[in-house]
PDB file of N, CA and C in Angstrom:
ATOM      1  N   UNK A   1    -128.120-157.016 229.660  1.00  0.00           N
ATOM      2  CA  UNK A   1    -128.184-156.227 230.859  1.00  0.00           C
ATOM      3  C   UNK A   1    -129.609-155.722 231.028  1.00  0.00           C
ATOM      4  N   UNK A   2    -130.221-155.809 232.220  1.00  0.00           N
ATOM      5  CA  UNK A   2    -131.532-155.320 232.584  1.00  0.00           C
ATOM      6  C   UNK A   2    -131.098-154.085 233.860  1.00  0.00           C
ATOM      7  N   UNK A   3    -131.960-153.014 233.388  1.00  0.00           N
ATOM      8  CA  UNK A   3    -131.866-152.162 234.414  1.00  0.00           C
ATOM      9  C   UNK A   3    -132.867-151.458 235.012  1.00  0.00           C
ATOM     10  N   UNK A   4    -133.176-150.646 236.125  1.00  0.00           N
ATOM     11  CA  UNK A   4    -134.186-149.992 236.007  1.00  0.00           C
ATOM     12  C   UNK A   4    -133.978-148.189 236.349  1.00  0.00           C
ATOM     13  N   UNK A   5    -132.633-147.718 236.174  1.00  0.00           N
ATOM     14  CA  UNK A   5    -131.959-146.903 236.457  1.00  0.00           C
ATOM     15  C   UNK A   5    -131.809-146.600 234.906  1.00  0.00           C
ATOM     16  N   UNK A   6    -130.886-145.078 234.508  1.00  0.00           N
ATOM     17  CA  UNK A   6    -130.539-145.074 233.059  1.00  0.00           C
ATOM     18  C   UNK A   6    -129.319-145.530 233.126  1.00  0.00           C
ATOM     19  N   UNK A   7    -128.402-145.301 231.853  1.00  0.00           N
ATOM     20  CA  UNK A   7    -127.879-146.517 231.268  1.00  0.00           C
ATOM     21  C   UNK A   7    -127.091-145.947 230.837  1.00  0.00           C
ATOM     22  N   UNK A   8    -125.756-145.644 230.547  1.00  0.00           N
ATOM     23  CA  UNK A   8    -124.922-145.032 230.156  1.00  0.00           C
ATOM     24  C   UNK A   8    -123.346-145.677 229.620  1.00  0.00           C
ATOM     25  N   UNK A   9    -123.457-145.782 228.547  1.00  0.00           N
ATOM     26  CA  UNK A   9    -121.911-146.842 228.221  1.00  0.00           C
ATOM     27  C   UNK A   9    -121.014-146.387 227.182  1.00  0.00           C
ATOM     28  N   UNK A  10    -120.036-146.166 227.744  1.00  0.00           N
ATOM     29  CA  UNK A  10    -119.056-145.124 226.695  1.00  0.00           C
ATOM     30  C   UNK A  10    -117.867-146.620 225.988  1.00  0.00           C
ATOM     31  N   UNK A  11    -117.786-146.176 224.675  1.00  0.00           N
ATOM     32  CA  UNK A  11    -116.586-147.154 223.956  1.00  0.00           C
ATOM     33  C   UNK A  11    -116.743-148.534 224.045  1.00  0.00           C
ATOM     34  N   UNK A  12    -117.873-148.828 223.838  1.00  0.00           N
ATOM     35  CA  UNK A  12    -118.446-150.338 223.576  1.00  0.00           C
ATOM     36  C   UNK A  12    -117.993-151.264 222.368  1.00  0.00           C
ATOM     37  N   UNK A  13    -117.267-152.145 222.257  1.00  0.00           N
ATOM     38  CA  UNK A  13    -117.004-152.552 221.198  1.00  0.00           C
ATOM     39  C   UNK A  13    -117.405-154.315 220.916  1.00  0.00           C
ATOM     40  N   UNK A  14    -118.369-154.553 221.577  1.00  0.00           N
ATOM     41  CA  UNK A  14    -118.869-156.120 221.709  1.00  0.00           C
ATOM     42  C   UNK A  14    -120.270-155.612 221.132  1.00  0.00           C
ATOM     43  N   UNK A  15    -120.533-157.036 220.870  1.00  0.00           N
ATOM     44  CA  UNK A  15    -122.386-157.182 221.187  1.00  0.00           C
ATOM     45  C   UNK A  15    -122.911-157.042 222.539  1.00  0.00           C
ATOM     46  N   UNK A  16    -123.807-156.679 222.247  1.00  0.00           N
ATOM     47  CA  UNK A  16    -124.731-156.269 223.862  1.00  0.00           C
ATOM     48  C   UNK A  16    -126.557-156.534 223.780  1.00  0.00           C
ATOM     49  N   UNK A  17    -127.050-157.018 224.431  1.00  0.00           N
ATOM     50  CA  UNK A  17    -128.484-156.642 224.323  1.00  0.00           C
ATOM     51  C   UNK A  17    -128.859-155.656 225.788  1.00  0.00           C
ATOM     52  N   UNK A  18    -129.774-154.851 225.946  1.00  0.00           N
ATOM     53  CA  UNK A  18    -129.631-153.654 227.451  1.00  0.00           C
ATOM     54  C   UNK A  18    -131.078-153.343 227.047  1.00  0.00           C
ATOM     55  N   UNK A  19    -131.460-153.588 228.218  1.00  0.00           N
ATOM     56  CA  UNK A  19    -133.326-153.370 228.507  1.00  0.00           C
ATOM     57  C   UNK A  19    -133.545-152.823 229.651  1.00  0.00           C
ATOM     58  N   UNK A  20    -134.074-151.068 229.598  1.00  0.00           N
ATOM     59  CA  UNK A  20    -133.932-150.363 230.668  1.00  0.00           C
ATOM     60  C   UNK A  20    -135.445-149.763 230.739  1.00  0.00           C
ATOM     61  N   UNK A  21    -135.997-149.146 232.225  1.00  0.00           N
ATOM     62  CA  UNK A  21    -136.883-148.781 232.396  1.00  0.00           C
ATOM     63  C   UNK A  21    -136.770-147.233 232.348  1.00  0.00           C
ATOM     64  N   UNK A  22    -135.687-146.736 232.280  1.00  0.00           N
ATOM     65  CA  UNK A  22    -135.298-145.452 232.313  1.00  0.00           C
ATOM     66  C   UNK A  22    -134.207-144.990 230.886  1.00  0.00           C
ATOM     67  N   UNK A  23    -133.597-143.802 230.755  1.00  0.00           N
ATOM     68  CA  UNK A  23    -132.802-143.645 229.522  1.00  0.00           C
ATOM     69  C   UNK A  23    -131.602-144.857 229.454  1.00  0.00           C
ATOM     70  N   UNK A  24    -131.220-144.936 228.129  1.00  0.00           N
ATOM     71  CA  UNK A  24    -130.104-145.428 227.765  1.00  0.00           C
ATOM     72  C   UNK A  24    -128.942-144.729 226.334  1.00  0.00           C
ATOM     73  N   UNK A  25    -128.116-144.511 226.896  1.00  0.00           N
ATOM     74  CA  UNK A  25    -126.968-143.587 226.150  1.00  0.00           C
ATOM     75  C   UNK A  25    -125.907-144.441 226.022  1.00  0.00           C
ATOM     76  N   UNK A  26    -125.797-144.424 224.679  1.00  0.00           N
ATOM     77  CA  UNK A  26    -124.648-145.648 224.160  1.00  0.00           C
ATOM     78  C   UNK A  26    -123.656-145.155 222.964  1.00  0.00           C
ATOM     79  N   UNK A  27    -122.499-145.570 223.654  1.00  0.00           N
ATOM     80  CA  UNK A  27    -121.367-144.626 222.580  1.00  0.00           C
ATOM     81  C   UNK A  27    -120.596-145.967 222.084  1.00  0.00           C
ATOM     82  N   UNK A  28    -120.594-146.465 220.814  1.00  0.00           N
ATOM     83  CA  UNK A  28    -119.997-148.035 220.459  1.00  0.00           C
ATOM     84  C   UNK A  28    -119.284-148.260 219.358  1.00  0.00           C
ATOM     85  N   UNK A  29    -118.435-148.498 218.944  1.00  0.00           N
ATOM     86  CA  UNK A  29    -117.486-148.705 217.918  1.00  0.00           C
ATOM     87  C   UNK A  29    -118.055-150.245 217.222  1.00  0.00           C
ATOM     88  N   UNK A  30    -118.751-150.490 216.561  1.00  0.00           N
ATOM     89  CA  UNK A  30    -119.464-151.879 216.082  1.00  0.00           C
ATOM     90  C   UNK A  30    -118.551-152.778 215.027  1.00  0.00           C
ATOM     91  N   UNK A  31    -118.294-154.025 215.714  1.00  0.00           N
ATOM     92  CA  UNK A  31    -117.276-154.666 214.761  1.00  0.00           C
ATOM     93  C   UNK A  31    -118.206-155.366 213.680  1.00  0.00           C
ATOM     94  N   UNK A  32    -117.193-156.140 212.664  1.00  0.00           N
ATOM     95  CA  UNK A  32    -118.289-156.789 211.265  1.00  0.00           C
ATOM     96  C   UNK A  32    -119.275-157.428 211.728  1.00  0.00           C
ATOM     97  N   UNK A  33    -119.198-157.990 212.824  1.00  0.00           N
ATOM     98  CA  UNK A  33    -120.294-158.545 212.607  1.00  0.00           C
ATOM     99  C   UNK A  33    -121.149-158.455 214.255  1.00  0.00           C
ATOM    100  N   UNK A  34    -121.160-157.844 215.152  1.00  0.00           N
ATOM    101  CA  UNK A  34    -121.527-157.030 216.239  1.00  0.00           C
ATOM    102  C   UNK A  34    -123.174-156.885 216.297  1.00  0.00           C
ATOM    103  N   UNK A  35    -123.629-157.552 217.373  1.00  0.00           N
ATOM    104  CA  UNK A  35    -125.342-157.272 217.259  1.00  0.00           C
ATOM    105  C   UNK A  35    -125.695-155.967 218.884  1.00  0.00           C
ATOM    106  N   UNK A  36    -126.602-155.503 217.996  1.00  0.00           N
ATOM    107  CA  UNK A  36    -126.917-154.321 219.234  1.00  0.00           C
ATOM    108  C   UNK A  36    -128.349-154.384 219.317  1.00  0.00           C
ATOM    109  N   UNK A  37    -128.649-154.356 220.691  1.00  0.00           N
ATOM    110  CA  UNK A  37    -130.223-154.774 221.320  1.00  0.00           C
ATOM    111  C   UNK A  37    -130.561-153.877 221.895  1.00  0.00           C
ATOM    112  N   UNK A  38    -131.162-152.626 222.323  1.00  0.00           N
ATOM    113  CA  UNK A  38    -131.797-151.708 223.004  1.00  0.00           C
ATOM    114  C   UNK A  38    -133.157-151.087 223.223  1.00  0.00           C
ATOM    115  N   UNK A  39    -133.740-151.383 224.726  1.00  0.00           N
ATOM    116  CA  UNK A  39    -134.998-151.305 224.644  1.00  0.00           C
ATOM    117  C   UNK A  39    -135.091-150.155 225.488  1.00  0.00           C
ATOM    118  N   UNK A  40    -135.691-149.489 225.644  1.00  0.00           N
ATOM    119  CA  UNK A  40    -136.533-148.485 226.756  1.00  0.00           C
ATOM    120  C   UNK A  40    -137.621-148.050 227.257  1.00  0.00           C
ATOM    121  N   UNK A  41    -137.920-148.355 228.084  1.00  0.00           N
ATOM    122  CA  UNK A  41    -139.562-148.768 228.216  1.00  0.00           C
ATOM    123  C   UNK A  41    -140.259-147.536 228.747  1.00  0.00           C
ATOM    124  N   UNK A  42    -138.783-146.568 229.444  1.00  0.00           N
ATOM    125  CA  UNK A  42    -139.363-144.882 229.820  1.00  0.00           C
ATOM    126  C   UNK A  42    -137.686-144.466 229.967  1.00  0.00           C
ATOM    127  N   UNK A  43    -137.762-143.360 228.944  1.00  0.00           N
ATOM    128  CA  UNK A  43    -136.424-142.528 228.964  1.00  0.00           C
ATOM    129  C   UNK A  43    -135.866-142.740 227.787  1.00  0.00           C
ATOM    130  N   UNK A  44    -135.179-141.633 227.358  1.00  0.00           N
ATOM    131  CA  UNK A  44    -134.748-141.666 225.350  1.00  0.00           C
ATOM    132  C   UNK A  44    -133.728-142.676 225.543  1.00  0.00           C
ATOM    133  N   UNK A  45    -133.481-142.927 223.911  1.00  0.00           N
ATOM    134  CA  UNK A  45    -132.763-143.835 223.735  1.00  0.00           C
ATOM    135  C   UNK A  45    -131.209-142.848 222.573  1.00  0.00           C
ATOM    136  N   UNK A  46    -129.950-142.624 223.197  1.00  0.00           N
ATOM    137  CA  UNK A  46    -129.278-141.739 222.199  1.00  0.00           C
ATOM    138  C   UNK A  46    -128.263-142.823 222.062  1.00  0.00           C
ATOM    139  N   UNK A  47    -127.848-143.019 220.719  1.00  0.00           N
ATOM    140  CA  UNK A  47    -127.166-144.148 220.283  1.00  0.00           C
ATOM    141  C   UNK A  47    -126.195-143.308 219.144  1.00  0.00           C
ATOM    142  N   UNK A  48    -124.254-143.237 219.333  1.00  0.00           N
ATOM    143  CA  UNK A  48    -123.472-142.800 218.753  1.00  0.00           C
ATOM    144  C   UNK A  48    -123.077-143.839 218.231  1.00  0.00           C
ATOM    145  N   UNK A  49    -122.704-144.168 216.872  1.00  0.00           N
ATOM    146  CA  UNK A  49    -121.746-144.343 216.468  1.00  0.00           C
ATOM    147  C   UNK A  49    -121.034-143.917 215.211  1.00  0.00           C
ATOM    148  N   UNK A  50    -119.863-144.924 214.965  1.00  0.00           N
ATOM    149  CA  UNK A  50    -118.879-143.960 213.869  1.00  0.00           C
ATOM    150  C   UNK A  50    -119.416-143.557 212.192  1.00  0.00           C
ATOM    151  N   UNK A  51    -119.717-142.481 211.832  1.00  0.00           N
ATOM    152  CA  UNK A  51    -120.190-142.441 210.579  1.00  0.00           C
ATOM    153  C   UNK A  51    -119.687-143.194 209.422  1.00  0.00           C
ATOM    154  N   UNK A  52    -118.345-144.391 209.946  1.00  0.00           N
ATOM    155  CA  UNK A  52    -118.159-145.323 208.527  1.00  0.00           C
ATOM    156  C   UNK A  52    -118.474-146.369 208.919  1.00  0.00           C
ATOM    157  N   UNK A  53    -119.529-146.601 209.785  1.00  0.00           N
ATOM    158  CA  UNK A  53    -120.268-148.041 210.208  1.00  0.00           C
ATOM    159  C   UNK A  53    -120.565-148.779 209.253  1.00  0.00           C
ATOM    160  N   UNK A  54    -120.493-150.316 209.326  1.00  0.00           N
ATOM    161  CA  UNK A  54    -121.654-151.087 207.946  1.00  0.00           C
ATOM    162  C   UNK A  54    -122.346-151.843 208.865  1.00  0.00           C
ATOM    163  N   UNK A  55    -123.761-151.612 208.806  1.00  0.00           N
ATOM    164  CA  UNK A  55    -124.706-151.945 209.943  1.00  0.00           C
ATOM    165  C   UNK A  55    -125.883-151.982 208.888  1.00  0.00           C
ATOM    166  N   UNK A  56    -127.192-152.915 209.177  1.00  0.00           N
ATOM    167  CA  UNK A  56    -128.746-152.446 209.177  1.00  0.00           C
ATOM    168  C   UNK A  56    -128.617-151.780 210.673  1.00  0.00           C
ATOM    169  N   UNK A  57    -129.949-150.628 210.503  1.00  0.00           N
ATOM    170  CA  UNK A  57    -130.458-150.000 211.707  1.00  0.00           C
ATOM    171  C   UNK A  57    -132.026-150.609 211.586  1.00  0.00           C
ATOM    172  N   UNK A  58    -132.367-150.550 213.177  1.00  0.00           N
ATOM    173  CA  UNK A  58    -134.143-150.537 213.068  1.00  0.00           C
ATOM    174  C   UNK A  58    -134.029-149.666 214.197  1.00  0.00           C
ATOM    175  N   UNK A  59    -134.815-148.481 214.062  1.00  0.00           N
ATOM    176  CA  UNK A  59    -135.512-148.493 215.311  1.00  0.00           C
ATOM    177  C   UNK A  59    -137.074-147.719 215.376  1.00  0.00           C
ATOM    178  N   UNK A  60    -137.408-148.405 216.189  1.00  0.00           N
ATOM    179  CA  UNK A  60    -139.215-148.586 216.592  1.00  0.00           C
ATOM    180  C   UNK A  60    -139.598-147.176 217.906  1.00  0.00           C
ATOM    181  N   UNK A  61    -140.087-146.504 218.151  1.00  0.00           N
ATOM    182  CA  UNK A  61    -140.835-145.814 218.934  1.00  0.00           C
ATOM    183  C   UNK A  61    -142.348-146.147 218.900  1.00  0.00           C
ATOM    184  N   UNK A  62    -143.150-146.315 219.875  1.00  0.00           N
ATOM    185  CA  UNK A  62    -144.409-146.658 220.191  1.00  0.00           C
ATOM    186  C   UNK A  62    -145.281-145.124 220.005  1.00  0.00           C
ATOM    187  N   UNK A  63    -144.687-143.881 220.489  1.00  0.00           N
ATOM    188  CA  UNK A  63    -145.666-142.802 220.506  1.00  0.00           C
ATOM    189  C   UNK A  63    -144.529-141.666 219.727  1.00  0.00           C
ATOM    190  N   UNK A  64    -143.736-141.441 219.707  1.00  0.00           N
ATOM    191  CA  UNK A  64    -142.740-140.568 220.045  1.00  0.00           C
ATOM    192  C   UNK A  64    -141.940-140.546 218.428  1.00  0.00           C
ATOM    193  N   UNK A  65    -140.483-139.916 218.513  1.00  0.00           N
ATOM    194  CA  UNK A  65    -139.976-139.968 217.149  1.00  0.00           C
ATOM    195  C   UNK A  65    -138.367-140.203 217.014  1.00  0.00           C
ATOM    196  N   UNK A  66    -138.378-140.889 215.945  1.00  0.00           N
ATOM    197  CA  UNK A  66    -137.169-141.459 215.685  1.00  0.00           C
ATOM    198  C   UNK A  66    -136.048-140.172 214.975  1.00  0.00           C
ATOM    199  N   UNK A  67    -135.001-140.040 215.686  1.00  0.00           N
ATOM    200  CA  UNK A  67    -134.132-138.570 214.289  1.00  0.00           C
ATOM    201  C   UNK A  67    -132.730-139.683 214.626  1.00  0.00           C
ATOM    202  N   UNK A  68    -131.990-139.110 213.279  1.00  0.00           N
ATOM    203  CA  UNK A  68    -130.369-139.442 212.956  1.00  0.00           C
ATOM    204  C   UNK A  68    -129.843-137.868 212.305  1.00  0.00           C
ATOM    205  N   UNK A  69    -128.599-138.265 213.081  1.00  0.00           N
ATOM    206  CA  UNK A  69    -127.813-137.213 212.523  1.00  0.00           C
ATOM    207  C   UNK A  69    -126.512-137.755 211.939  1.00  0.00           C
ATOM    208  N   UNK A  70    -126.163-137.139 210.899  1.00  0.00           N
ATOM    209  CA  UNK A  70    -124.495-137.178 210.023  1.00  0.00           C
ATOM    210  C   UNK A  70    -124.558-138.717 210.194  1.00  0.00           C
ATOM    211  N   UNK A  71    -125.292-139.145 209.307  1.00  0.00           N
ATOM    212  CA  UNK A  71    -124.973-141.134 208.889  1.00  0.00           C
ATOM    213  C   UNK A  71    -125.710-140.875 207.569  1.00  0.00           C
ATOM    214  N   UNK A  72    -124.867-141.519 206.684  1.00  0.00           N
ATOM    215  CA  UNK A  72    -125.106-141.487 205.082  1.00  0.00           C
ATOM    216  C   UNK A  72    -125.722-142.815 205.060  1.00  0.00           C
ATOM    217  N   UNK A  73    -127.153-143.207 204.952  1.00  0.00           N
ATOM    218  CA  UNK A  73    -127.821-144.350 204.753  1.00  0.00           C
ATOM    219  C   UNK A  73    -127.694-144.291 202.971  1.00  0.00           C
ATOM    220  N   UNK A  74    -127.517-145.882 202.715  1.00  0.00           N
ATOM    221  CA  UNK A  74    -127.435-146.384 201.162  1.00  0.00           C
ATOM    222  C   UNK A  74    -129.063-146.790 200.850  1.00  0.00           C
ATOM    223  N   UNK A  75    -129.475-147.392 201.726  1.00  0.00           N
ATOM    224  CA  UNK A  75    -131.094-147.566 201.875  1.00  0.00           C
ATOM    225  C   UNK A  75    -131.722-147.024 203.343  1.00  0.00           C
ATOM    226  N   UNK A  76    -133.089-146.502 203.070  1.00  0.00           N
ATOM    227  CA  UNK A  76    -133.639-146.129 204.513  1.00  0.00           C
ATOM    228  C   UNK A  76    -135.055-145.923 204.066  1.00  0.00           C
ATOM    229  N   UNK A  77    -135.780-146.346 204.779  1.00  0.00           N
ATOM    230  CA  UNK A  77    -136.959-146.530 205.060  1.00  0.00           C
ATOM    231  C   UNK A  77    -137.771-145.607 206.314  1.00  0.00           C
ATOM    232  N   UNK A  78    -138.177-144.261 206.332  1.00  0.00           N
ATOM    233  CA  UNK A  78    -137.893-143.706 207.775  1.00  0.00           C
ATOM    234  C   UNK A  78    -139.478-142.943 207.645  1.00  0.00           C
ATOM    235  N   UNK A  79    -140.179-143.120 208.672  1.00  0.00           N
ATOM    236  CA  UNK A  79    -141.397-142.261 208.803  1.00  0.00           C
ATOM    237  C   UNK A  79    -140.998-141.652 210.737  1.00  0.00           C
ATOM    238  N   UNK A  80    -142.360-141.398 210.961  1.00  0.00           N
ATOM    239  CA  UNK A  80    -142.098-140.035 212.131  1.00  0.00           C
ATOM    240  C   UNK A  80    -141.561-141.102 213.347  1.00  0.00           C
ATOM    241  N   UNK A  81    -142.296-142.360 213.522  1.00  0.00           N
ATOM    242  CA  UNK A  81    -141.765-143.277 214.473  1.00  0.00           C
ATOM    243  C   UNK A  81    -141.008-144.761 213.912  1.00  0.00           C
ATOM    244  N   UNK A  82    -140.331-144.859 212.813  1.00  0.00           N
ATOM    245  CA  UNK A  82    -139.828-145.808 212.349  1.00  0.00           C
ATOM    246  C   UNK A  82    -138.934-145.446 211.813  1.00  0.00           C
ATOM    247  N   UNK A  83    -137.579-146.067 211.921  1.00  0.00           N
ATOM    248  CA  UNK A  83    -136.741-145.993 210.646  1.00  0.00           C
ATOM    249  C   UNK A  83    -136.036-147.519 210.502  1.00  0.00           C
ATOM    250  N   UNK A  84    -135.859-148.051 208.968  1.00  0.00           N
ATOM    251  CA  UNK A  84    -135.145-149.010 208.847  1.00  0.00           C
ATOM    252  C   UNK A  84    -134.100-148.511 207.579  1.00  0.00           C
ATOM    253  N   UNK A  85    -133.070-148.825 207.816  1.00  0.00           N
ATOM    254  CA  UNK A  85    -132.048-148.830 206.723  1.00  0.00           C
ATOM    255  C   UNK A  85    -130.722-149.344 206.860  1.00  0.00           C
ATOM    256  N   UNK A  86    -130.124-149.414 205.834  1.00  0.00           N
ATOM    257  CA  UNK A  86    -128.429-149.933 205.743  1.00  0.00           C
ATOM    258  C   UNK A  86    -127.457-148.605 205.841  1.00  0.00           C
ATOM    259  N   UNK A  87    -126.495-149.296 206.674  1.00  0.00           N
ATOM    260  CA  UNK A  87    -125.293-147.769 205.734  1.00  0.00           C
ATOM    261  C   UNK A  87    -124.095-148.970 205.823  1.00  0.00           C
ATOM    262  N   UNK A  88    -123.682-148.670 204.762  1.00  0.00           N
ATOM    263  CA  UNK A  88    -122.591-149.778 204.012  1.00  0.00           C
ATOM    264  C   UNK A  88    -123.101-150.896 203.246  1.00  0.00           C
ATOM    265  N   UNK A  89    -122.125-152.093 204.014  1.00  0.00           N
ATOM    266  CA  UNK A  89    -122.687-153.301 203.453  1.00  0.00           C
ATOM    267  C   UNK A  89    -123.965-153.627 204.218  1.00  0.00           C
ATOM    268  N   UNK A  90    -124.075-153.106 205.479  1.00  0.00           N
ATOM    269  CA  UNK A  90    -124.757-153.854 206.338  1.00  0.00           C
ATOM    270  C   UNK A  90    -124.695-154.800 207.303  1.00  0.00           C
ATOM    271  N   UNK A  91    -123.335-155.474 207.637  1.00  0.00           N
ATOM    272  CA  UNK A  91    -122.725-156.526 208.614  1.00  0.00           C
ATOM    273  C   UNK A  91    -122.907-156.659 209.609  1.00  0.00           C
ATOM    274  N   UNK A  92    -123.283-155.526 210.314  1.00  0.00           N
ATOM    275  CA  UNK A  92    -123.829-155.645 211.950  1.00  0.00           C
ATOM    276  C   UNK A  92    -125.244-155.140 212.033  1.00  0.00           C
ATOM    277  N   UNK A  93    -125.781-155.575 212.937  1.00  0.00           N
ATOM    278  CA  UNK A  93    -127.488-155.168 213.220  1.00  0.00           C
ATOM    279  C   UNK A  93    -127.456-154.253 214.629  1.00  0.00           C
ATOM    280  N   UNK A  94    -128.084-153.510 214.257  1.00  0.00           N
ATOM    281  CA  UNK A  94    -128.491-152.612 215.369  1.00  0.00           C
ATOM    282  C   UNK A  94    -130.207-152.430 215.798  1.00  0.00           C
ATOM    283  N   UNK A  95    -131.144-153.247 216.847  1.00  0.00           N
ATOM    284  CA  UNK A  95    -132.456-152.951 216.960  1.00  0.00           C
ATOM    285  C   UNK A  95    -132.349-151.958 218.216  1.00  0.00           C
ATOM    286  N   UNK A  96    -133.188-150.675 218.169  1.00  0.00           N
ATOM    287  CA  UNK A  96    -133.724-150.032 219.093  1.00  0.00           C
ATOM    288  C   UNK A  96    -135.009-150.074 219.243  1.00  0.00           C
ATOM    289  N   UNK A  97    -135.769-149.707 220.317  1.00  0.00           N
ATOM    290  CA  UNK A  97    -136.730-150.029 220.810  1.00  0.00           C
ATOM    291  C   UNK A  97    -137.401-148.999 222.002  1.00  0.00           C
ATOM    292  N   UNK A  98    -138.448-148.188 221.831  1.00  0.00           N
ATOM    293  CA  UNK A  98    -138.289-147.487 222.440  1.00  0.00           C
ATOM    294  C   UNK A  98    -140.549-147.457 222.877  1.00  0.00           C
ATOM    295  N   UNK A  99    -140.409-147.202 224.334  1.00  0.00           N
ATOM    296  CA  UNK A  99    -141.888-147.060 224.296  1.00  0.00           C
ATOM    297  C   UNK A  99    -141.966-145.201 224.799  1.00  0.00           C
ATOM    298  N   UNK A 100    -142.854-144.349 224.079  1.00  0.00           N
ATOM    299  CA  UNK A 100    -143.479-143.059 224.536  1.00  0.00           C
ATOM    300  C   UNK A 100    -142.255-142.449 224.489  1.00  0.00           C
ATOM    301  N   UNK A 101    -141.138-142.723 224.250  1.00  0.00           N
ATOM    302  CA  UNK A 101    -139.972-141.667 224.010  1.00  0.00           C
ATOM    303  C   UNK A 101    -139.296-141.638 222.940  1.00  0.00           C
ATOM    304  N   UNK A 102    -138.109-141.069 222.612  1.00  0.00           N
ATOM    305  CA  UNK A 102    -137.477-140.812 221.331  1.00  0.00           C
ATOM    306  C   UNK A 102    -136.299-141.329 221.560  1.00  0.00           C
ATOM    307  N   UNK A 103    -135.907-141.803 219.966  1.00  0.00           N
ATOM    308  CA  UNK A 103    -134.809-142.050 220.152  1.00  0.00           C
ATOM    309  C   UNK A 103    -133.799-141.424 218.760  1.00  0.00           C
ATOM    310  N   UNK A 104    -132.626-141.151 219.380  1.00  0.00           N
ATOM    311  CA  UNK A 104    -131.634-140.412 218.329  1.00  0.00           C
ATOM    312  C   UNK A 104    -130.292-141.266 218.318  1.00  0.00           C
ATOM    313  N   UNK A 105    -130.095-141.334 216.911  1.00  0.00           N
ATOM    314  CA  UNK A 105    -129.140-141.902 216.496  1.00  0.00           C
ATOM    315  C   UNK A 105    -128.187-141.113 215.630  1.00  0.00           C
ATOM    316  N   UNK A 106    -126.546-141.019 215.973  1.00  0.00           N
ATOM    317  CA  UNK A 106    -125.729-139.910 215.739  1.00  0.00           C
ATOM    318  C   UNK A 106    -124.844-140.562 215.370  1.00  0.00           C
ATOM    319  N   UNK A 107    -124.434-140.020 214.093  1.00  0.00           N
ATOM    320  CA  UNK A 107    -122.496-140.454 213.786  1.00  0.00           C
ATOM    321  C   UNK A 107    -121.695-139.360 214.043  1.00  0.00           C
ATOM    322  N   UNK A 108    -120.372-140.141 214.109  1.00  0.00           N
ATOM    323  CA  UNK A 108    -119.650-139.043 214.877  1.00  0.00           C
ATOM    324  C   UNK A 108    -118.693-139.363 213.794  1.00  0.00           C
TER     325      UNK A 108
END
């Protein structure tokens, strides 16, 4: 999905790739093996999902800063605009992508 509006998607349970010029807010239940693509080129990027996920995460900010809340990473790799890590096995991929804004990633 390309947009240039923000982006808003509640109870997602597929793969998706979504490249927006404005915010994107994504609420997704990620199956084993489920790929997630999210770019934002202006406007945060807030990404929920369930705190017993098994996923790698990446996500990239160009100026800005990456935060997570309540997700127990097994590995993580995280500075002020980067974070990479696993929580679980790792089975699904999640890339975010974000230019001059932030992006937050939340388990629920």
């Amino acid at each position: 999905m390309n947009s240039t509006d923000r982006v808003k998607v509640q109870r997602h349970n597929g793969s998706c790739e979504i490249t927006s010029s404005s915010s994107i807010n994504v609420h997704i239940s990620v199956p084993d093996s489920g790929k997630y693509y999210l770019h934002a080129k202006s406007g945060d990027i807030e990404l929920s999902i369930p705190d017993t996920i098994l996923c790698f995460v990446t996500a990239i900010c160009t100026q800005v800063y990456v935060n997570y809340y309540n997700l127990n990473f097994s590995s993580l790799v995280i500075s002020e605009n980067y974070l990479h890590g696993t929580i679980g096995n790792g089975s699904s991929t999640i890339v975010l992508k974000a230019e001059k804004v932030n992006i937050e990633i939340n388990g629920l």
